[in-house]
Protein backbone atom coordinates (compact mmCIF):
# COMPACT_ATOMS: atom_id res chain seq x y z
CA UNK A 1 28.94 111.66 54.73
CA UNK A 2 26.63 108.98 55.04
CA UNK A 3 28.14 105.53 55.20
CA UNK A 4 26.35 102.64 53.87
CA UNK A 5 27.41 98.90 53.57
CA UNK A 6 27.09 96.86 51.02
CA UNK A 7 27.65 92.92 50.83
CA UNK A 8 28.19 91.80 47.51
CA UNK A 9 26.02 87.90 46.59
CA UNK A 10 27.88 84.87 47.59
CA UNK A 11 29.95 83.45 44.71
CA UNK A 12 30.01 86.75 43.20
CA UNK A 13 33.27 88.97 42.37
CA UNK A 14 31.72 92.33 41.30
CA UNK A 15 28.52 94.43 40.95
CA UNK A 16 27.91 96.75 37.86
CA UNK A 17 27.86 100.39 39.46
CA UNK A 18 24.39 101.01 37.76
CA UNK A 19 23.20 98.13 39.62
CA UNK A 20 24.50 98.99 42.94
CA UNK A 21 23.00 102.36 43.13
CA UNK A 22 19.63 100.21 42.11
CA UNK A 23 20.24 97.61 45.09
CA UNK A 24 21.01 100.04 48.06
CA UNK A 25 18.23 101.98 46.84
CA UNK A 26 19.75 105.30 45.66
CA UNK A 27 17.66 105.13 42.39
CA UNK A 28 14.86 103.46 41.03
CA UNK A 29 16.19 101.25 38.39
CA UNK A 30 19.28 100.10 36.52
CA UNK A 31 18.41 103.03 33.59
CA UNK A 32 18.07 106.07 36.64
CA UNK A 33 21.52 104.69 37.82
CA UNK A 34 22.84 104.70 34.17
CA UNK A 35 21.77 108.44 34.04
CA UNK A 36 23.24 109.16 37.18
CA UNK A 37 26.94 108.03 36.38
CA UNK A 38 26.92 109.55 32.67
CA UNK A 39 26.15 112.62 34.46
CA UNK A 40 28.98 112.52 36.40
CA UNK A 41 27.42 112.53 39.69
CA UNK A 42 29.23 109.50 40.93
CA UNK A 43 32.46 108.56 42.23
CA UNK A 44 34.49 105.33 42.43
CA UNK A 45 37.63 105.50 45.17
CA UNK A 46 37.10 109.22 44.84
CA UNK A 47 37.31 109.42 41.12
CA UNK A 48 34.46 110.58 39.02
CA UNK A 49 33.49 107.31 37.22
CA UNK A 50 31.65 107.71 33.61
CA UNK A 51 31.66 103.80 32.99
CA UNK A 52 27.90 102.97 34.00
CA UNK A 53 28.71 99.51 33.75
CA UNK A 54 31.95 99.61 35.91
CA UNK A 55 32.59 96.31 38.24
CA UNK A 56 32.88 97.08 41.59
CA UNK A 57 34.80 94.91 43.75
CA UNK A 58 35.14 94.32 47.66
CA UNK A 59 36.71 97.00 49.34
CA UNK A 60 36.03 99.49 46.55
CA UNK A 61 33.88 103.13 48.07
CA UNK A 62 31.36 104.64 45.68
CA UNK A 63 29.75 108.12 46.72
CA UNK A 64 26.61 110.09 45.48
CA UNK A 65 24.93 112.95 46.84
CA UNK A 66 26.70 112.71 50.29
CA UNK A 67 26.64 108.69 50.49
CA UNK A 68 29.39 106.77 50.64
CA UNK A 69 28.49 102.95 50.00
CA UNK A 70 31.21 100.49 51.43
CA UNK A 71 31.53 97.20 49.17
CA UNK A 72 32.22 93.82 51.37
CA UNK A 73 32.64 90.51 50.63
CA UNK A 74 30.26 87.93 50.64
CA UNK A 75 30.84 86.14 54.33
């Protein structure tokens, strides 16, 4: 599995998971990331998650299609 970090913006707590897979570029918008999650395609902590608008945290692991995206804290 591919690993990919991601830092989430200073002062901020969370990412929506639609958004994410938008911002490390594993779809082309917020709406293709939408469709990918109510598809069941995606997994939070290695649960399928069906909430597209699902708040990530730090230290959370989302995977789709064989990449595993690792979210940090802001530094």
């Amino acid at each position: 599995m591919q690993p990919l970090d991601f830092e989430l913006a200073p002062g901020r707590d969370h990412v929506e998971l639609n958004q994410l897979l938008k911002l490390v570029g594993l779809c082309d918008s917020g709406g293709a990331g939408k469709a990918l999650v109510a598809g069941g395609a995606v997994r939070v902590d290695g649960r399928v998650e069906l909430r597209k608008t699902c708040k990530i945290h730090a230290g959370q692991r989302v995977e789709l299609d064989g990449v595993l995206i690792r979210v940090r804290a802001p530094r």
